[in-house]
Protein backbone atom coordinates (compact mmCIF):
# COMPACT_ATOMS: atom_id res chain seq x y z
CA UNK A 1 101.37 129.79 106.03
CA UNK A 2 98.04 128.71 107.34
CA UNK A 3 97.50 126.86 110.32
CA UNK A 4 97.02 123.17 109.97
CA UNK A 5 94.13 121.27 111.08
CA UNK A 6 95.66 118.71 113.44
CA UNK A 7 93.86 115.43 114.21
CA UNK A 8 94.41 112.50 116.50
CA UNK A 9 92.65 109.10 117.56
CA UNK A 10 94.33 107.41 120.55
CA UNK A 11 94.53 103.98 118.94
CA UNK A 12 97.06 101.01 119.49
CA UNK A 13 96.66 98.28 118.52
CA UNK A 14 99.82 96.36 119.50
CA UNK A 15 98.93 93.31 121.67
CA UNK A 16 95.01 93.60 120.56
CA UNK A 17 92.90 91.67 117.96
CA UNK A 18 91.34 94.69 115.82
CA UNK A 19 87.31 94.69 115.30
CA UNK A 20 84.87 97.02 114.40
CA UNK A 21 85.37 99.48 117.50
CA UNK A 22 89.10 100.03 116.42
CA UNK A 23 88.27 100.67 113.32
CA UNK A 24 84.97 103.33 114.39
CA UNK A 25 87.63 105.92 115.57
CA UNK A 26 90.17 105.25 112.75
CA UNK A 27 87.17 105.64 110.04
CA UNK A 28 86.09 108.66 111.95
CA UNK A 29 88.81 110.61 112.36
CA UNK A 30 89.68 109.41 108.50
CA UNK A 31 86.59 111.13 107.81
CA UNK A 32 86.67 114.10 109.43
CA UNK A 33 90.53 114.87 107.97
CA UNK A 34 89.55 114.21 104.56
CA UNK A 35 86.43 116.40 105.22
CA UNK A 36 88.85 119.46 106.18
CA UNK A 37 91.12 118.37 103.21
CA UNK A 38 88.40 118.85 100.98
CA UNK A 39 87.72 122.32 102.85
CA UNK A 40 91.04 123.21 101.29
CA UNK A 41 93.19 122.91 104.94
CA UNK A 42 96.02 121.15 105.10
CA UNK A 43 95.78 118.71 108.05
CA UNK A 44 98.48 116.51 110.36
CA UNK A 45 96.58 113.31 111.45
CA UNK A 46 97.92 111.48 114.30
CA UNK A 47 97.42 108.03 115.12
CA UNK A 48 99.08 105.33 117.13
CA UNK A 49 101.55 102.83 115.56
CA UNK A 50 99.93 99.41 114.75
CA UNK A 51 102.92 96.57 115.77
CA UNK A 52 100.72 93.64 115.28
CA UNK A 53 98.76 91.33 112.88
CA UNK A 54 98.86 89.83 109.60
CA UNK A 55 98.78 93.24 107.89
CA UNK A 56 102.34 93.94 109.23
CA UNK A 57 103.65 90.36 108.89
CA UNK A 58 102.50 90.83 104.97
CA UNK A 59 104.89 93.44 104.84
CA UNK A 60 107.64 92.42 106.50
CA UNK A 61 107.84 89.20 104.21
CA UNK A 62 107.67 91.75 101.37
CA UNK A 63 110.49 93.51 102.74
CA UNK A 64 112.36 90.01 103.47
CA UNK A 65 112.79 90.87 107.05
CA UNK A 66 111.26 89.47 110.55
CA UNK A 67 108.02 91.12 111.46
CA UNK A 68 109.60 92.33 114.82
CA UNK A 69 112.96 93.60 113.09
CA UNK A 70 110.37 95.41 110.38
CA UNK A 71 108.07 97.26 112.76
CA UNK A 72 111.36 98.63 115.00
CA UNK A 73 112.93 100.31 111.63
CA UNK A 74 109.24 101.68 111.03
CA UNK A 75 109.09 103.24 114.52
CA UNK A 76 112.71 103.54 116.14
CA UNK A 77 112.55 107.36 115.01
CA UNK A 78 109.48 108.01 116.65
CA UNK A 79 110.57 106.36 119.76
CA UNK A 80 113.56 108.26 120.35
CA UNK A 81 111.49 111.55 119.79
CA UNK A 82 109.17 110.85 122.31
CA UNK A 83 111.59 109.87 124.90
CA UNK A 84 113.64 112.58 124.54
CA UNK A 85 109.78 115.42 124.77
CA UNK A 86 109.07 112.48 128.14
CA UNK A 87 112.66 113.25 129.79
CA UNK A 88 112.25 116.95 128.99
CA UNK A 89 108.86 117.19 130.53
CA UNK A 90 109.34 115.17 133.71
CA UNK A 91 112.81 116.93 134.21
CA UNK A 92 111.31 120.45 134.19
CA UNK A 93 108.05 119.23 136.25
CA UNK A 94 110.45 117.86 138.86
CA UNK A 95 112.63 120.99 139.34
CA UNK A 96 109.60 123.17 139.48
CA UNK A 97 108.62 121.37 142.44
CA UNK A 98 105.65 119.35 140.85
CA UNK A 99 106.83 115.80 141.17
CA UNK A 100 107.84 114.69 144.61
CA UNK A 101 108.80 111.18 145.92
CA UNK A 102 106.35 109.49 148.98
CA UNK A 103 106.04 105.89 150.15
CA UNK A 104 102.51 104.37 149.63
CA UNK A 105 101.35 100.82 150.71
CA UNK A 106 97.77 99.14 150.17
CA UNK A 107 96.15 96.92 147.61
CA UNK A 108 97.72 96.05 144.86
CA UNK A 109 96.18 95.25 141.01
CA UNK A 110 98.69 92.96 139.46
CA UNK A 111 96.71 93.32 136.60
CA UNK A 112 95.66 96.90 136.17
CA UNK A 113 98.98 97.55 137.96
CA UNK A 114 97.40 100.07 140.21
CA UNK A 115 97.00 100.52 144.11
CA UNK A 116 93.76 100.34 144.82
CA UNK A 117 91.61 102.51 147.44
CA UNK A 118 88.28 101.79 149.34
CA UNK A 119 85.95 103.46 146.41
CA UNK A 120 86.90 100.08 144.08
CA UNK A 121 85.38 98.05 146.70
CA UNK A 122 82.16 96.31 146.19
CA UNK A 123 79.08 96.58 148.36
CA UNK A 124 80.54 93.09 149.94
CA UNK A 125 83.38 95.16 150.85
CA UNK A 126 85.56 93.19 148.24
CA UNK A 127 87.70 94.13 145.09
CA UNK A 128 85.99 92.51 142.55
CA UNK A 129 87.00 89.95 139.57
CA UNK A 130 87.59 92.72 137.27
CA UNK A 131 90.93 93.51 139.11
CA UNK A 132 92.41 89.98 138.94
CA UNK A 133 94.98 89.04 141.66
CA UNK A 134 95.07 91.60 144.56
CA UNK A 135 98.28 91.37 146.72
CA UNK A 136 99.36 94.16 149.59
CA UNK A 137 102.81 96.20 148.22
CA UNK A 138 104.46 98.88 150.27
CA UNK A 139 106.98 100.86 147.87
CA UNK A 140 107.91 103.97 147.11
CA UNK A 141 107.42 106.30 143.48
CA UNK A 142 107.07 108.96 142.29
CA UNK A 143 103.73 111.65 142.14
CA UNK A 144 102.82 114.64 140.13
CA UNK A 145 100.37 117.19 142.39
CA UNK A 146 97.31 116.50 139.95
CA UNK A 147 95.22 117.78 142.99
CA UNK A 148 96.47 121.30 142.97
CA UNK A 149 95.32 121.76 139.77
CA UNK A 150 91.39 120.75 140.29
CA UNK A 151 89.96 124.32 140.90
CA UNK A 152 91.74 125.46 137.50
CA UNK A 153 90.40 122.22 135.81
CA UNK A 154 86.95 123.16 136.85
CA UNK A 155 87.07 126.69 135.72
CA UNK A 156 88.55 125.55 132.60
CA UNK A 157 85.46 123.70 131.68
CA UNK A 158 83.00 126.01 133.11
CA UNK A 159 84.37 128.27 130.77
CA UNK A 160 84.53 126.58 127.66
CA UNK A 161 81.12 124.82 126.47
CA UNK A 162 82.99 123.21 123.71
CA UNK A 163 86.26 121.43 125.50
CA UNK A 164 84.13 117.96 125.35
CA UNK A 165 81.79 116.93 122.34
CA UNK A 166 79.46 115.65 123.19
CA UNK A 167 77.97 118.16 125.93
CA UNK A 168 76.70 114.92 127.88
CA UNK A 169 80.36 114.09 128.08
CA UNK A 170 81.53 117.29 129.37
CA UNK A 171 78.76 117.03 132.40
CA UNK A 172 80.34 113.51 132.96
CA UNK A 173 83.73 115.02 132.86
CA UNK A 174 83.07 118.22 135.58
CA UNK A 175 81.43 115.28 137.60
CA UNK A 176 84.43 112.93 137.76
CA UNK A 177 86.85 116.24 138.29
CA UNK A 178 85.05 117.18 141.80
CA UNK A 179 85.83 113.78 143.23
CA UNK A 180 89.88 114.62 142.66
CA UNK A 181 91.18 113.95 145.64
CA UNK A 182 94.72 112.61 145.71
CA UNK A 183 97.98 112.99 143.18
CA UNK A 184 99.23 110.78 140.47
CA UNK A 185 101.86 108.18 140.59
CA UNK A 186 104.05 108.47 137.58
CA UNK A 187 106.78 105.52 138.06
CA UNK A 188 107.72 102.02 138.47
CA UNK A 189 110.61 101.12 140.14
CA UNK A 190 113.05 99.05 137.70
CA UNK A 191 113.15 96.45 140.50
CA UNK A 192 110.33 95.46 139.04
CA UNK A 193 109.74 96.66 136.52
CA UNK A 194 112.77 97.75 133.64
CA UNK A 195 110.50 98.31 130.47
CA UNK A 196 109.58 101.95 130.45
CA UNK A 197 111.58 105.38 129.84
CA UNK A 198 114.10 106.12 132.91
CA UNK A 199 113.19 109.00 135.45
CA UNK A 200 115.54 111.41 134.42
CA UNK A 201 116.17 112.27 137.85
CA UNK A 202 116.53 108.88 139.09
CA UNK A 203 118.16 105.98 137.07
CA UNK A 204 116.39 103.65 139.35
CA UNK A 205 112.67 104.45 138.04
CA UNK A 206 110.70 104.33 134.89
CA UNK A 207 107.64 106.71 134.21
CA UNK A 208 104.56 104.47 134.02
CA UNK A 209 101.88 105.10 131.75
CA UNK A 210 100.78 108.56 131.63
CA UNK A 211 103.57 110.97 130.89
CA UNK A 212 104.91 108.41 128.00
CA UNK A 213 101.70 107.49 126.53
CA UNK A 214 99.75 111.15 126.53
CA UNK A 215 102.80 113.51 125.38
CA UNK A 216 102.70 111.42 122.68
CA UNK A 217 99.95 113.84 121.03
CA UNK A 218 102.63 116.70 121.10
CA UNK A 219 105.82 115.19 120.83
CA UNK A 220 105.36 113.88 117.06
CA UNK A 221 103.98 117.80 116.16
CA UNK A 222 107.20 119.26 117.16
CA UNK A 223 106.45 119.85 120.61
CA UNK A 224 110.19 120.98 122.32
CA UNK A 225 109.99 120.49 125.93
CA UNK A 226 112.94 123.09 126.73
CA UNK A 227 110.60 125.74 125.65
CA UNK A 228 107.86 126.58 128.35
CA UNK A 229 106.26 129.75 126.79
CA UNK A 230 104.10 127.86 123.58
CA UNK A 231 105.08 131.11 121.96
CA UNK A 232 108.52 129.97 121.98
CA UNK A 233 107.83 126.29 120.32
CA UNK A 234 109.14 125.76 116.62
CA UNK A 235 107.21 126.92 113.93
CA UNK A 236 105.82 123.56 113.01
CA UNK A 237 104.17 122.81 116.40
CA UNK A 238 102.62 126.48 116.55
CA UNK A 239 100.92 125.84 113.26
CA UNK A 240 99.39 122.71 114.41
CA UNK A 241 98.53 122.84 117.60
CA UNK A 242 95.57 122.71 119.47
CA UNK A 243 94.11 119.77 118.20
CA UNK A 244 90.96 117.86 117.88
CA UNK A 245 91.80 114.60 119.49
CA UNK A 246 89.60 111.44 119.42
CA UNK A 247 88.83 109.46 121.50
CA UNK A 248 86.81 106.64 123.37
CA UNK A 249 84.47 107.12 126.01
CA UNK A 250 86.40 104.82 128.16
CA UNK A 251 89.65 106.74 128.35
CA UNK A 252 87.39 110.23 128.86
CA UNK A 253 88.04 109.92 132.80
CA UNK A 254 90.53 109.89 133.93
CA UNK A 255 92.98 109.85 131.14
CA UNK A 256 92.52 112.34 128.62
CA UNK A 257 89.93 114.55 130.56
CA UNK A 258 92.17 114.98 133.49
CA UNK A 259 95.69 113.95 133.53
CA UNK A 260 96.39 114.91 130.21
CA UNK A 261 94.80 118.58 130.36
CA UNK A 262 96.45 119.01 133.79
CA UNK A 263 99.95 117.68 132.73
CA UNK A 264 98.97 120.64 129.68
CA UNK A 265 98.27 123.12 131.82
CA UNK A 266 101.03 122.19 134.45
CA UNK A 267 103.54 122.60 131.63
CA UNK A 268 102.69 126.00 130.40
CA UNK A 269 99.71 125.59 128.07
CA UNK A 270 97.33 128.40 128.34
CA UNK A 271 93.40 127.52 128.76
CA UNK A 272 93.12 128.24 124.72
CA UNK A 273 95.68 126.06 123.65
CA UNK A 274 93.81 123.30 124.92
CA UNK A 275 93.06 120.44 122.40
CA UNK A 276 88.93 120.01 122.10
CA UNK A 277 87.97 116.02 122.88
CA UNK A 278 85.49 114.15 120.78
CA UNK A 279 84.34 111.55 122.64
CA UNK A 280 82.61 108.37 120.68
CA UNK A 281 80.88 105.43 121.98
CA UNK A 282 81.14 101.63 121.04
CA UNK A 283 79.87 99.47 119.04
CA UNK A 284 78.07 96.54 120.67
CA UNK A 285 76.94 93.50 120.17
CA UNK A 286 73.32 92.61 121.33
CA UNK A 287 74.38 95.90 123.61
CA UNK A 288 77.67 94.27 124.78
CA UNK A 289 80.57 96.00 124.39
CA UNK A 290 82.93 94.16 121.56
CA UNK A 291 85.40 92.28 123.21
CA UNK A 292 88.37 89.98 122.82
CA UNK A 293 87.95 87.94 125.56
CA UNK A 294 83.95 87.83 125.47
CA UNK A 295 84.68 86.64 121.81
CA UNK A 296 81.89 89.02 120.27
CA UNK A 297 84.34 90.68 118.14
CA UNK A 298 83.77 91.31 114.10
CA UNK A 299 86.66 91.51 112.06
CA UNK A 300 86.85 94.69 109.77
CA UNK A 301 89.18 92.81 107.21
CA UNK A 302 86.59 90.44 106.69
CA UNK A 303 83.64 92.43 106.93
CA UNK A 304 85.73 94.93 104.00
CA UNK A 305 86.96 91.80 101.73
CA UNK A 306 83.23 91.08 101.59
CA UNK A 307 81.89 94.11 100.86
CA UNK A 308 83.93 96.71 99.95
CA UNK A 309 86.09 99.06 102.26
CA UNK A 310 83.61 101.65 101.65
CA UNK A 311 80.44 99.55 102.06
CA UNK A 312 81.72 99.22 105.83
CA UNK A 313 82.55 102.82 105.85
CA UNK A 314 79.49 104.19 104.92
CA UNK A 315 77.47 101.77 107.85
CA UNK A 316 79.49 103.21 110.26
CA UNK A 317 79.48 106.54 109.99
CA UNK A 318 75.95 106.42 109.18
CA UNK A 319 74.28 104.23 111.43
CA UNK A 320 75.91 105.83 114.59
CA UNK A 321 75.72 109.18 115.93
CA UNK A 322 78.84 110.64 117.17
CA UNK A 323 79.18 109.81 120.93
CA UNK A 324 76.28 107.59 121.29
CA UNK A 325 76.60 103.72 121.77
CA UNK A 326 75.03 101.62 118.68
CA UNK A 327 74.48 97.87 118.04
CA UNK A 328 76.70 96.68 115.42
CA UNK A 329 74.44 94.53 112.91
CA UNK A 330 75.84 92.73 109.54
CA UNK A 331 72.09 92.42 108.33
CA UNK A 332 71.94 95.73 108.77
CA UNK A 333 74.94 97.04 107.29
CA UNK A 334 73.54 94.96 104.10
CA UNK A 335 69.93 96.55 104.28
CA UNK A 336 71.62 100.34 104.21
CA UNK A 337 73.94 99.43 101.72
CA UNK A 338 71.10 97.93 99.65
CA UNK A 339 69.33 101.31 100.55
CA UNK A 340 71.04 104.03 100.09
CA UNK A 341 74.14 103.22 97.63
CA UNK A 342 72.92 100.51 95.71
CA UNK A 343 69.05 101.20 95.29
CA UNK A 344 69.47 104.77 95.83
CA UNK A 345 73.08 106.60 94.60
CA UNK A 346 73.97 103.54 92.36
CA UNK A 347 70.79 103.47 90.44
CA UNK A 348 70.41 107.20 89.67
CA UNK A 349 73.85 106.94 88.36
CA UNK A 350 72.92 104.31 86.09
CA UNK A 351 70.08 105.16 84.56
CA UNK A 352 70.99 108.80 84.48
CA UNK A 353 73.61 107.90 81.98
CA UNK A 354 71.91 105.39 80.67
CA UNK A 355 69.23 108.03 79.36
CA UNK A 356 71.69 111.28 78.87
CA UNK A 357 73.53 108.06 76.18
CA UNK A 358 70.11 107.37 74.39
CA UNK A 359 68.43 110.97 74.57
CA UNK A 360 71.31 113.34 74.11
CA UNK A 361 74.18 110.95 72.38
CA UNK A 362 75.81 111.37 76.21
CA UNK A 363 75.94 115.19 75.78
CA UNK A 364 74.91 117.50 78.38
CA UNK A 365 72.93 120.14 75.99
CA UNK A 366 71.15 122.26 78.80
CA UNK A 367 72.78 125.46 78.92
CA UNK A 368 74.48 126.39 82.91
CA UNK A 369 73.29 130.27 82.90
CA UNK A 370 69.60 128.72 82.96
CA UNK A 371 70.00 125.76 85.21
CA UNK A 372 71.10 128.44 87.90
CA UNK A 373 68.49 130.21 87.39
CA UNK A 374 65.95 127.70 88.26
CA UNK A 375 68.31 125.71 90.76
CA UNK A 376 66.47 123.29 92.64
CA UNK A 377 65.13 123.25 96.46
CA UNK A 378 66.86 120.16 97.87
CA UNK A 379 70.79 120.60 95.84
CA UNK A 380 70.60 123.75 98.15
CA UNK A 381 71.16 121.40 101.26
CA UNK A 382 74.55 122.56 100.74
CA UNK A 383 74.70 124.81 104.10
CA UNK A 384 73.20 122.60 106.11
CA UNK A 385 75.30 119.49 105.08
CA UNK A 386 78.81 122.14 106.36
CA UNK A 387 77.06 122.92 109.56
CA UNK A 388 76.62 119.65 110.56
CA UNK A 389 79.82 118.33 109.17
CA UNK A 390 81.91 121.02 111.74
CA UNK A 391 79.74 120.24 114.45
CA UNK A 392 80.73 116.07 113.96
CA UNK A 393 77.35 115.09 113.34
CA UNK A 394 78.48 112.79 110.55
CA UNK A 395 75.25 110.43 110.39
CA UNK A 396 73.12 113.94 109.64
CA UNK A 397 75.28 115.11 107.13
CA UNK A 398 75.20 112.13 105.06
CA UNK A 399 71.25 112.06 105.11
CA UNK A 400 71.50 115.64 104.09
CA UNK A 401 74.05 114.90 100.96
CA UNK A 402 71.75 111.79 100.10
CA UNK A 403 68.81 114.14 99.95
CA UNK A 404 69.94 115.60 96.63
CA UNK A 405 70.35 111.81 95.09
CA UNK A 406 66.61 111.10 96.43
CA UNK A 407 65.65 114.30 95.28
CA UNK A 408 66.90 113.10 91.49
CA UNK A 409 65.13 110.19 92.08
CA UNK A 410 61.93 111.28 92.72
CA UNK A 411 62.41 113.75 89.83
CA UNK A 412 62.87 111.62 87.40
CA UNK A 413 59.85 109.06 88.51
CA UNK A 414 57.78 112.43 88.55
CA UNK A 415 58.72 113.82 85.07
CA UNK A 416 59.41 110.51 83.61
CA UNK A 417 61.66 111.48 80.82
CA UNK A 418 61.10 108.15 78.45
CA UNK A 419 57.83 110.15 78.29
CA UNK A 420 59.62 113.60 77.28
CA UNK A 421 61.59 111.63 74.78
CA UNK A 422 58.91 110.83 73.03
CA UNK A 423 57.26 114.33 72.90
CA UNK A 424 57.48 116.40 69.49
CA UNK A 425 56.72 119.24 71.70
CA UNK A 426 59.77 121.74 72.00
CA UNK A 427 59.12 122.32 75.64
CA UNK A 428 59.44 118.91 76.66
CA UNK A 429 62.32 118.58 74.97
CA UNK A 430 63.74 121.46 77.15
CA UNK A 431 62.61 120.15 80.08
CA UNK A 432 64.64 116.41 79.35
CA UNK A 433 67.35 118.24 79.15
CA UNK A 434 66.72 120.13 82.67
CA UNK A 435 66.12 116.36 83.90
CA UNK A 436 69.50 115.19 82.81
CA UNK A 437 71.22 118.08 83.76
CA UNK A 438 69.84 118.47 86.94
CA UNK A 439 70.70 114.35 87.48
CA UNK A 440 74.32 114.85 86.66
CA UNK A 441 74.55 117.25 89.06
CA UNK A 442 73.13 116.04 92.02
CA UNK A 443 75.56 112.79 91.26
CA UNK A 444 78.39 115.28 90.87
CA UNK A 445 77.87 117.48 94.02
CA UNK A 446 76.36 114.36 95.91
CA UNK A 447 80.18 112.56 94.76
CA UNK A 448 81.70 115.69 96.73
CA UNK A 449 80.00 115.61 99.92
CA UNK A 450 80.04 111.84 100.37
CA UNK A 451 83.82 111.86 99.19
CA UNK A 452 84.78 111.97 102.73
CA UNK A 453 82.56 108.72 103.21
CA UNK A 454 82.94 106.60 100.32
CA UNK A 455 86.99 107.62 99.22
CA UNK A 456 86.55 105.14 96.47
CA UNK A 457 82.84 105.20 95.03
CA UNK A 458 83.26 109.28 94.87
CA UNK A 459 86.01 108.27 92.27
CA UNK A 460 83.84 105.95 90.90
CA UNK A 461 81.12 108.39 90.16
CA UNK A 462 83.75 111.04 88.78
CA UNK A 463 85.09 108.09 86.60
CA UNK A 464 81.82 107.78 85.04
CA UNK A 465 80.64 111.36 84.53
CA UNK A 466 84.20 112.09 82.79
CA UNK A 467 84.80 114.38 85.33
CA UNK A 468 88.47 115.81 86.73
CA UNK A 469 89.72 112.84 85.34
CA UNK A 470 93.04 114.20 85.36
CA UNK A 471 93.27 113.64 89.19
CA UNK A 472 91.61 110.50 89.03
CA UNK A 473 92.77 108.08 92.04
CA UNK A 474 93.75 111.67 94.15
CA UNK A 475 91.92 112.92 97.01
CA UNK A 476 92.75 116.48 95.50
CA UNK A 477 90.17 115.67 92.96
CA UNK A 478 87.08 116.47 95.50
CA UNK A 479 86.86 120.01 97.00
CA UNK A 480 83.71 122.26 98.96
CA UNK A 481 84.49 125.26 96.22
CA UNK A 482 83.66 122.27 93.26
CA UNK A 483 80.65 121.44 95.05
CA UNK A 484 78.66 124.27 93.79
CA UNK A 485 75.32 124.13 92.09
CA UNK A 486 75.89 124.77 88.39
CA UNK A 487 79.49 124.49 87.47
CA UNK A 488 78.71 121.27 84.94
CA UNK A 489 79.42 123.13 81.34
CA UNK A 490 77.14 123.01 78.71
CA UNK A 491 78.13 120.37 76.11
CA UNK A 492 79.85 118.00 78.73
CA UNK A 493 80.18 114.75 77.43
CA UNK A 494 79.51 111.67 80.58
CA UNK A 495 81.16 108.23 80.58
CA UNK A 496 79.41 104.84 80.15
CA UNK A 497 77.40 103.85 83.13
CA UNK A 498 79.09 100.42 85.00
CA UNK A 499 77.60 99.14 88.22
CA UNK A 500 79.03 100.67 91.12
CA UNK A 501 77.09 99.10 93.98
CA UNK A 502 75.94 95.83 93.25
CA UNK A 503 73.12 94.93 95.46
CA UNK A 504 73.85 92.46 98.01
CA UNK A 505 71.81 89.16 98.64
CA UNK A 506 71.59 88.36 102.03
């Protein structure tokens, strides 16, 4: 059985308003699963659970239950897995010798619940607003030796050019791993705190944050914690694992760059098992960062009821490049829609089959032995559009699969075939049907490359060129292998054309 192509975002949105930033990583990672889907992998996407909003309150009152009674049936299972991989983990980690009790005092963050040290200090010498209410606590917990494990951290990335995409990211990572200097507090005690998964070496302590909330990513593939050679783990987590996980510039350092490789490595996971982070920016807002309590926040419901699921889609993987920052811009959103799909992609595919109706009957009559032959330049964009699709730069790859509808485009204004039409001249009439064909395709191929993108359009545009309709309405319907230059029969027969991006006036 082939390995699966494992995928995970680090979304939750439980206790958070969702906005365009949430729904960047989701869309992403979306993207990039159906893209090795349509590569012919099969793939295990990972995501957090979503506990909030008027999305699950809709279908609780469809099920006739309480929204809080629905979502704990929905995720009870997954709960009890994960505490069960937690327990296993911290057990073994503590009898090993890697998780040792100490007493520590100091500043206190009741909001980021965190001690604070001298290096979150401001130049006044202060703790600043961002930490809310500072008190002094003296208590004791629990610590894993995260320093011991620095040297091996920094080999690890010397050694692997590839652990963080972008490369700017992995600099920024090595930077923030030389400054380890201290170990990582891994409880709570239930004194004060009795919402979290019990120590299980010590009913008076929960695990805070880190071990619960990271071994997440292996716990739902299988992951058995009794097991410490990976050799050893069940089938299923073998044919996953590593994975590509996704995730937020934010939670780079120290989260997912450090703790959670470390507590990987610490638990038996050799340097090639180690799961690759792609690290995106945000979306701002006149270059501030969306936020809930700035109130700068754009609602991805609303922005999709407006203009189409896809429509939002397509602006977002387009008008960002992976693991840069961009301004998020409605107008803007409406000028590439306008653009590309509706000007561009939506008008080729109307007046494509608009003409192959009133020239050929809506008969493809241009033999496929001959169109290969004389295969156009830009349709063989093909390579390039793979190369940058498995190196995540998404924004490139579209421009690449919208060069072949451009491409139609301009070969239709150039060869105008309303003009060939018209001709009694045998070798005009050939080359209208070279036009057409060549048309078809590029909307065909072009469907299969932005399939990834636009889910729904790509169906659209099969819909109308009578094409696999069989699978219509399944994502099995688009693959790389149909994608080839050519493989339109002679004699097809296309649909009628129906608008499939209506322009939008601002």
């Amino acid at each position: 059985m082939p390995k699966e192509f494992f995928i995970t975002t680090a979304i939750y949105y439980t206790n958070s308003s969702p906005h365009v930033g949430h729904s960047y990583e989701m869309v992403l990672a979306d993207v990039i699963a159906r893209y090795h889907r349509l590569k012919g992998e099969n793939v295990f996407f990972l995501t957090g659970v979503d506990q909030h909003g008027q999305k699950v309150q809709q279908s609780a009152a469809k099920a006739g239950v309480p929204p809080a009674e629905f979502v704990k049936e929905v995720t009870q299972k997954w709960l009890d897995l994960s505490k069960k991989v937690v327990q296993g983990i911290l057990q073994r980690l503590f009898e090993e010798g890697q998780i040792y009790k100490d007493k520590q005092s100091g500043y206190y963050s009741v909001r980021q619940e965190q001690f604070l040290t001298d290096k979150e200090r401001g130049p006044d010498g202060q703790f600043g607003p961002e930490w809310g209410e500072i008190e002094f606590r003296e208590e004791e917990n629990y610590y894993f030796k995260l320093s011991q494990y620095k040297d091996w951290l920094l080999e690890y990335l010397k050694g692997r050019a590839d652990a963080v995409i972008p490369d700017f990211r992995q600099t920024e990572l090595r930077n923030a791993v030389e400054k380890i200097s201290g170990d990582l507090c891994i409880s709570r005690p239930k004194s004060r705190l009795d919402w979290g998964i019990e120590l299980p070496f010590d009913k008076d302590f929960v695990t805070y944050v880190w071990f619960d909330a990271l071994t997440n990513y292996i716990s739902f593939a299988d992951y058995d914690p009794s097991k410490s050679n990976i050799e050893h783990q069940p089938s299923n987590f073998q044919d996953r694992w590593p994975a590509l996980q996704i995730i937020g510039k934010d939670i780079l350092v120290p989260a997912h760059g450090i703790y959670w490789l470390i507590m990987l490595h610490a638990i038996g996971f050799p340097d090639d098992q180690m799961p690759q982070l792609l690290v995106h920016g945000w979306w701002n807002i006149a270059g501030a960062k969306m936020s809930k309590s700035v109130g700068n926040i754009v609602d991805p419901f609303v922005l999709s009821d407006k203009y189409s699921a896809d429509a939002l889609r397509y602006y977002l993987m387009s008008d960002m490049a992976v693991g840069q920052d961009a301004d998020f811009s409605e107008e803007r959103l409406i000028e590439r829609y306008n653009a590309d799909l509706a000007n561009s992609l939506g008008n080729l595919l109307n007046r494509t089959l608009n003409m192959v109706h009133r020239y050929r009957d809506g008969i493809i009559d241009y033999a496929v032995r001959n169109i290969k032959q004389q295969e156009p330049e830009e349709p063989r964009s093909f390579e390039r559009y793979l190369s940058l699709m498995n190196e995540f730069k998404l924004d490139a790859a579209i421009n690449q699969a919208s060069r072949r509808i451009k491409w139609s485009n301009a070969i239709i204004d150039a060869q105008a075939p309303w003009v060939l039409a018209k001709s009694p001249d045998k070798s005009d009439a050939l080359k209208l049907s070279e036009v057409l064909y060549g048309c078809v395709e590029s909307l065909r191929t072009a469907a299969v490359l932005l399939s990834p993108i636009i889910p729904k359009a790509a169906h659209g545009i099969f819909d109308q060129l009578n094409w696999k309709m069989e699978l219509s309405g399944k994502e099995e319907r688009f693959s790389l292998a149909d994608a080839e230059w050519g493989r339109l029969p002679d004699r097809h027969a296309v649909g009628k054309p129906t608008p499939l991006f209506p322009r939008i006036e601002e």
